[in-house]
N, C-alpha and C. Protein backbone atom coordinates (compact mmCIF):
# COMPACT_ATOMS: atom_id res chain seq x y z
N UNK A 1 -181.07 11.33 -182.46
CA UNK A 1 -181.16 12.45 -181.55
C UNK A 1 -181.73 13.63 -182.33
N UNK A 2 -182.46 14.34 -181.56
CA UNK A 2 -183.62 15.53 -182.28
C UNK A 2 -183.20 16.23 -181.54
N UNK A 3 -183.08 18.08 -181.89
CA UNK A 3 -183.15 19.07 -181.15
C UNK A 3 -184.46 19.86 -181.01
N UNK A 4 -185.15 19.56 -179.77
CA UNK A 4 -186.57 19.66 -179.25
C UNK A 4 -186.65 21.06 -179.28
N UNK A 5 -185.49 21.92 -178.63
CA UNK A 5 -185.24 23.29 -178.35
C UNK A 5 -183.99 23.82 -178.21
N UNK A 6 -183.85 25.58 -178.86
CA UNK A 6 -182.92 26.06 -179.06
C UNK A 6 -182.63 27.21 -178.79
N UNK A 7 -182.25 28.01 -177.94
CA UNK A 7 -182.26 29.53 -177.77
C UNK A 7 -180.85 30.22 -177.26
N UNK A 8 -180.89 31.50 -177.56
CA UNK A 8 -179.48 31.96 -176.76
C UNK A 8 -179.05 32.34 -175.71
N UNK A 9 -180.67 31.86 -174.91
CA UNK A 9 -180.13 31.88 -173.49
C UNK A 9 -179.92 30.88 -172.98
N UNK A 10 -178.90 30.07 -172.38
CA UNK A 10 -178.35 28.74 -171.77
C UNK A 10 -179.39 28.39 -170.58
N UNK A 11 -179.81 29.64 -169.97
CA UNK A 11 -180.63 29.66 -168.35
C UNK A 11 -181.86 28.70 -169.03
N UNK A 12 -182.65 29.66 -170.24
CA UNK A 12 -183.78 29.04 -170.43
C UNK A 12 -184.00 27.58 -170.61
N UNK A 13 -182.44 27.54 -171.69
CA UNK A 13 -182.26 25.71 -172.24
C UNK A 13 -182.41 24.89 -170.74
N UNK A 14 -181.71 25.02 -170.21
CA UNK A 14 -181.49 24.71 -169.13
C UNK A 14 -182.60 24.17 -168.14
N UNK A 15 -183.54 25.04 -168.07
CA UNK A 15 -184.77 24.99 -167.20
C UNK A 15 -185.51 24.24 -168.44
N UNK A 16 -185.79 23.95 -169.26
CA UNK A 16 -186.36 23.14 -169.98
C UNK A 16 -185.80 21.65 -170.07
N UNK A 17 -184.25 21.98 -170.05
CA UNK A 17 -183.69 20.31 -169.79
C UNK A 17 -184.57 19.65 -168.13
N UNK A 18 -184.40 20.33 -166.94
CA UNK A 18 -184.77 19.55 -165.68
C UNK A 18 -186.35 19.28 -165.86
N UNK A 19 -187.03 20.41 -166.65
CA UNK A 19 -188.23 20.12 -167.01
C UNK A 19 -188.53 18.66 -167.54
N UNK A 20 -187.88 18.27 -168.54
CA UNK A 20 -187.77 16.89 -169.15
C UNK A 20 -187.84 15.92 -168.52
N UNK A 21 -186.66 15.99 -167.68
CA UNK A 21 -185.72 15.47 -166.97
C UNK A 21 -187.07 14.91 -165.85
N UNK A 22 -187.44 15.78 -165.41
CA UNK A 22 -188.54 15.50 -164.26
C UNK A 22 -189.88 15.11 -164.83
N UNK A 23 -189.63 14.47 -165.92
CA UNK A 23 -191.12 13.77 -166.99
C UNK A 23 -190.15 12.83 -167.44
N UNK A 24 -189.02 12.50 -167.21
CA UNK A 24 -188.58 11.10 -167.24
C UNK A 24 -188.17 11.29 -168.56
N UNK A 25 -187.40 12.32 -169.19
CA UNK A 25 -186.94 12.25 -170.30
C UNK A 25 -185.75 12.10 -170.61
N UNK A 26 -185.01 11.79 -170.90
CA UNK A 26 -183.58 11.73 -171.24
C UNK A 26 -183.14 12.78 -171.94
N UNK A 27 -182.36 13.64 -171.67
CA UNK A 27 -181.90 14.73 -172.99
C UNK A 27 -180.50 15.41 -172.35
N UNK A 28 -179.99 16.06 -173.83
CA UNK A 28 -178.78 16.30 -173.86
C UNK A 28 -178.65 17.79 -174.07
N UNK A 29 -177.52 18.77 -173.65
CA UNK A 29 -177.17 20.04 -174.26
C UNK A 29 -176.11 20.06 -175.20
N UNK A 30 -176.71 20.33 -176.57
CA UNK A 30 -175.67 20.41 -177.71
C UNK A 30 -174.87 21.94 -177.34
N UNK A 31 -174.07 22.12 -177.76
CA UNK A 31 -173.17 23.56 -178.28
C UNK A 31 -173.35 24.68 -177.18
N UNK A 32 -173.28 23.67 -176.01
CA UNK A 32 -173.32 24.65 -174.72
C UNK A 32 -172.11 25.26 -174.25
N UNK A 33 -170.97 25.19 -174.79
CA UNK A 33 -170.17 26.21 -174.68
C UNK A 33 -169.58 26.65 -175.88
N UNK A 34 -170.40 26.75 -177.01
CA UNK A 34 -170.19 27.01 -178.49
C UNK A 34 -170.36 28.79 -178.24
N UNK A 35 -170.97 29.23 -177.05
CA UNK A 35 -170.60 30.86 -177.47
C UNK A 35 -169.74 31.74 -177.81
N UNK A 36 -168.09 30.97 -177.54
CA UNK A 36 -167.00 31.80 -177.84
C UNK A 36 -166.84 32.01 -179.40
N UNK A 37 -167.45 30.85 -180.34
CA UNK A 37 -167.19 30.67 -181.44
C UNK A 37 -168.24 31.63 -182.01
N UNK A 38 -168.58 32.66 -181.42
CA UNK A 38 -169.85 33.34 -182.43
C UNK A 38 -168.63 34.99 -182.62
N UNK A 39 -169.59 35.05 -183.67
CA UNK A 39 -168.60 35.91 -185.02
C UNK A 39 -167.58 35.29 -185.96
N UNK A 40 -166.97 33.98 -185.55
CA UNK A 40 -166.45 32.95 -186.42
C UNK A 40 -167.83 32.60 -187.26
N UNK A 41 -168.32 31.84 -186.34
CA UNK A 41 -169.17 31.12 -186.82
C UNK A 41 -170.96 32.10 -186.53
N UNK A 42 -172.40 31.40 -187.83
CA UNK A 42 -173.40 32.61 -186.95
C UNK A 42 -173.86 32.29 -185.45
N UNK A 43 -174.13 33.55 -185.33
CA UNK A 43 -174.42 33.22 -184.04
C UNK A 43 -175.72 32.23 -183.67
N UNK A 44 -176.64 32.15 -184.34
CA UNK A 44 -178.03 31.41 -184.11
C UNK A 44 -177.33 29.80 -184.16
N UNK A 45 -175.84 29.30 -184.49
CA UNK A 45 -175.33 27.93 -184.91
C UNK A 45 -174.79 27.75 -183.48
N UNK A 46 -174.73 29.03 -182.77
CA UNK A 46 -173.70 29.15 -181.68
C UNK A 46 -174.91 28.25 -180.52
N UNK A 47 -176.03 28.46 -180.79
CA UNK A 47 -177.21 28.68 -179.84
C UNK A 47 -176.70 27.33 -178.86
N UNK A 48 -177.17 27.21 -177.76
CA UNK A 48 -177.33 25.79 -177.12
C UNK A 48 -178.53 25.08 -177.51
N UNK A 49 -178.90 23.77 -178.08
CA UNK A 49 -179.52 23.51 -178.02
C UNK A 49 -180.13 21.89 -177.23
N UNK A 50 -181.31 21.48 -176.83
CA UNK A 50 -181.72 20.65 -176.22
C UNK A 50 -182.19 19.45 -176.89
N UNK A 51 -181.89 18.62 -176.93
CA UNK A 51 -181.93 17.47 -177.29
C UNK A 51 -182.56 16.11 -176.86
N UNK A 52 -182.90 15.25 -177.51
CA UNK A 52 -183.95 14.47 -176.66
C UNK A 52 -183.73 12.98 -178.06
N UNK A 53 -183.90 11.74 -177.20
CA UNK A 53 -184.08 10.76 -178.58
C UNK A 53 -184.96 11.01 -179.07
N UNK A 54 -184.75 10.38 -180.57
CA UNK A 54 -186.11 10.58 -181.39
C UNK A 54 -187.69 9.63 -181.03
N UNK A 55 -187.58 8.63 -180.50
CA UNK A 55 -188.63 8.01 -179.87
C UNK A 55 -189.51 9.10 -178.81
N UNK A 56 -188.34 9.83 -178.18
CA UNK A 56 -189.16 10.88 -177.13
C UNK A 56 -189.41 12.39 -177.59
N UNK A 57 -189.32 12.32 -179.19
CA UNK A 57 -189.32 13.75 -179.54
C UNK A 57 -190.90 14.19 -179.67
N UNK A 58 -191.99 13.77 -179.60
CA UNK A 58 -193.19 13.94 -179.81
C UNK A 58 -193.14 14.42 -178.10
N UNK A 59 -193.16 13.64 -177.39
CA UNK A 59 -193.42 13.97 -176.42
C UNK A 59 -192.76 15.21 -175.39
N UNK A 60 -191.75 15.32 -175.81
CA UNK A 60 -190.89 16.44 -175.48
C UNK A 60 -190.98 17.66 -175.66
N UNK A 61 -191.73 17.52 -177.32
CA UNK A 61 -192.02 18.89 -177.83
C UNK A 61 -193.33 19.44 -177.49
N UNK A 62 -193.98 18.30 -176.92
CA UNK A 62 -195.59 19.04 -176.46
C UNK A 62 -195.37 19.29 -174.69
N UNK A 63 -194.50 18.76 -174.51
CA UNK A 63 -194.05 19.23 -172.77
C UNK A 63 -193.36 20.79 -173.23
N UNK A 64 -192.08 20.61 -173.92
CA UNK A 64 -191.38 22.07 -173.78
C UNK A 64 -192.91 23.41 -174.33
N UNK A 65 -193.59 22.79 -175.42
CA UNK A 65 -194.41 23.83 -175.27
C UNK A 65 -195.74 24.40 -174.44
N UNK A 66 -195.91 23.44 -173.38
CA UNK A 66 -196.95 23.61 -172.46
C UNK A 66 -196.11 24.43 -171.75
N UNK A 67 -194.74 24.20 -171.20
CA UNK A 67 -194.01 25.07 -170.01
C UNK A 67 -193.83 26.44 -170.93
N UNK A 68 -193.89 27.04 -172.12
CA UNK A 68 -192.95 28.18 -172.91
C UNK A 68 -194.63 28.82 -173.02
N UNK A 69 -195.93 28.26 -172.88
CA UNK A 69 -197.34 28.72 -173.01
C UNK A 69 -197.69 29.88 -171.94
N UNK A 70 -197.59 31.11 -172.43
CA UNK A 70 -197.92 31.95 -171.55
C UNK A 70 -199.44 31.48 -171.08
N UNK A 71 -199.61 31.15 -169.37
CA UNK A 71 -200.68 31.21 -169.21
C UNK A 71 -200.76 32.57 -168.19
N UNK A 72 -202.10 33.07 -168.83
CA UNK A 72 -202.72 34.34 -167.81
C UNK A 72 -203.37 34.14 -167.11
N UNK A 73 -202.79 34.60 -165.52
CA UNK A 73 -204.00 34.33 -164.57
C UNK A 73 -205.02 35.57 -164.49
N UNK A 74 -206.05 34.88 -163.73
CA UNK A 74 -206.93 35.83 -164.05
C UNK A 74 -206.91 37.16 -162.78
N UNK A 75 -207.64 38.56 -163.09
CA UNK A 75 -207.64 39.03 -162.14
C UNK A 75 -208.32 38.64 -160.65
N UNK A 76 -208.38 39.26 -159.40
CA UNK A 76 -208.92 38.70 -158.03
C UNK A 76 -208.88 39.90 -157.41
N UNK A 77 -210.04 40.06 -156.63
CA UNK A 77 -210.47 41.10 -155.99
C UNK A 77 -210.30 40.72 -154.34
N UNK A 78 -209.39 41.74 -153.80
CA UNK A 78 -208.85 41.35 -152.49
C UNK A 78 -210.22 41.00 -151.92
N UNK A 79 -210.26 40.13 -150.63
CA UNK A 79 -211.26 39.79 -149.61
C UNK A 79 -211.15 40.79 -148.63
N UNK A 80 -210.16 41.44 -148.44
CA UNK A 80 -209.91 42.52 -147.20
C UNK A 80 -210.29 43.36 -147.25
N UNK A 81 -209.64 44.26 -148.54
CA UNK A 81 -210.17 45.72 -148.45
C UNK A 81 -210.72 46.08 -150.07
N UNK A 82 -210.97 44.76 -150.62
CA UNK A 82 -212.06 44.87 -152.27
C UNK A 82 -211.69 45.71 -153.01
N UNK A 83 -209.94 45.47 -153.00
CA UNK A 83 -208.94 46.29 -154.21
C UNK A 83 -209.30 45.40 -155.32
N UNK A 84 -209.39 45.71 -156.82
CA UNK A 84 -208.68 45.17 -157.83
C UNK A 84 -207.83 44.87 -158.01
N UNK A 85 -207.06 43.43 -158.05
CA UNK A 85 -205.80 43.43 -158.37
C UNK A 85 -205.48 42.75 -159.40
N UNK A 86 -204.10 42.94 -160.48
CA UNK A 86 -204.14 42.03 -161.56
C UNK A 86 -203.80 41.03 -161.27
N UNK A 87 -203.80 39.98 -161.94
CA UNK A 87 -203.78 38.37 -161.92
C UNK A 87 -202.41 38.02 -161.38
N UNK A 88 -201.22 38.91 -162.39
CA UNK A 88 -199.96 37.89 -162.04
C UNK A 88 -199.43 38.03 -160.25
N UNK A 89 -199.96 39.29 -159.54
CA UNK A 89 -199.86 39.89 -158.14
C UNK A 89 -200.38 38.74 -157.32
N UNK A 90 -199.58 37.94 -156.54
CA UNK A 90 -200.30 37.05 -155.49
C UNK A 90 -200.92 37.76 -154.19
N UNK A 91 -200.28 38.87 -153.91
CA UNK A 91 -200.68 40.26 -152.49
C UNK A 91 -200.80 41.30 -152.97
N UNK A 92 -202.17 41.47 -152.14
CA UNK A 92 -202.55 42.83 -152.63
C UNK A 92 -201.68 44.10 -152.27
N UNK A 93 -201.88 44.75 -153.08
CA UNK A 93 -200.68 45.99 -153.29
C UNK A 93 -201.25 46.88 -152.20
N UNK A 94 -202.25 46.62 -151.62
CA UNK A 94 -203.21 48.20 -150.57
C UNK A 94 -203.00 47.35 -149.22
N UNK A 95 -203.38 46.48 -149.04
CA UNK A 95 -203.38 45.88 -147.96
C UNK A 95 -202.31 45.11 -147.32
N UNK A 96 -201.52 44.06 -148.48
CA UNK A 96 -200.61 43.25 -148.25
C UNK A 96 -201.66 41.39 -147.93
N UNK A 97 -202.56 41.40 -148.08
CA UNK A 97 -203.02 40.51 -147.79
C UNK A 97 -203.22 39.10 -149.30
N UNK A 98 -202.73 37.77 -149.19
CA UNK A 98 -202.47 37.08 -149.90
C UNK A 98 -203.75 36.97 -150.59
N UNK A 99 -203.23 36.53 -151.78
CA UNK A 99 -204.72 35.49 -152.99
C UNK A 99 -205.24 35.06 -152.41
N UNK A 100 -206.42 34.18 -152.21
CA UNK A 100 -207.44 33.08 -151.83
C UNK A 100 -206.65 32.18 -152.92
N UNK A 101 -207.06 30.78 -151.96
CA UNK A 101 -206.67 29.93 -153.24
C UNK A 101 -207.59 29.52 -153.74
């Protein structure tokens, strides 16, 4: 067993486990309720982490990092009323009228 991923937010681990999960991966949450033990112990030991067999650790780790890959969309210029709008905005902020797909 390999730990693919590790952070101190449980939400994120989390959404990366069903991520797996829905690519047919098998994986586990280590030290998911290890937060009480921080200041005993450090806190980065406290982390939850995600887990995966080692046969599926290649593959796991190039999935968790395609989903953690900021992609930028690009900007789009309303069709309605030929606002600029930035990329991550699906409706335009002047009009209310959706992206093109």
């Amino acid at each position: 067993m390999k730990t693919v991923y590790s952070a101190s937010n449980i939400s994120l681990v989390s959404i990366l486990k069903n991520i797996l999960e829905g690519h047919g991966i098998r994986c586990w949450l280590k030290n998911e309720y290890l937060s009480a033990g921080m200041g005993e112990l450090p806190p980065i030991e406290c982390w939850p982490q995600l887990c995966v067999d080692d046969k599926d650790f290649a593959e796991a780790k190039r999935i968790v990092e395609e989903a953690l890959a900021e992609k930028a969309m690009p900007a789009w210029k309303c069709d309605s009323c030929n606002e600029d709008i930035e990329g991550q905005f699906t409706e335009c902020w002047k009009c209310g009228k959706s992206r093109p797909c």
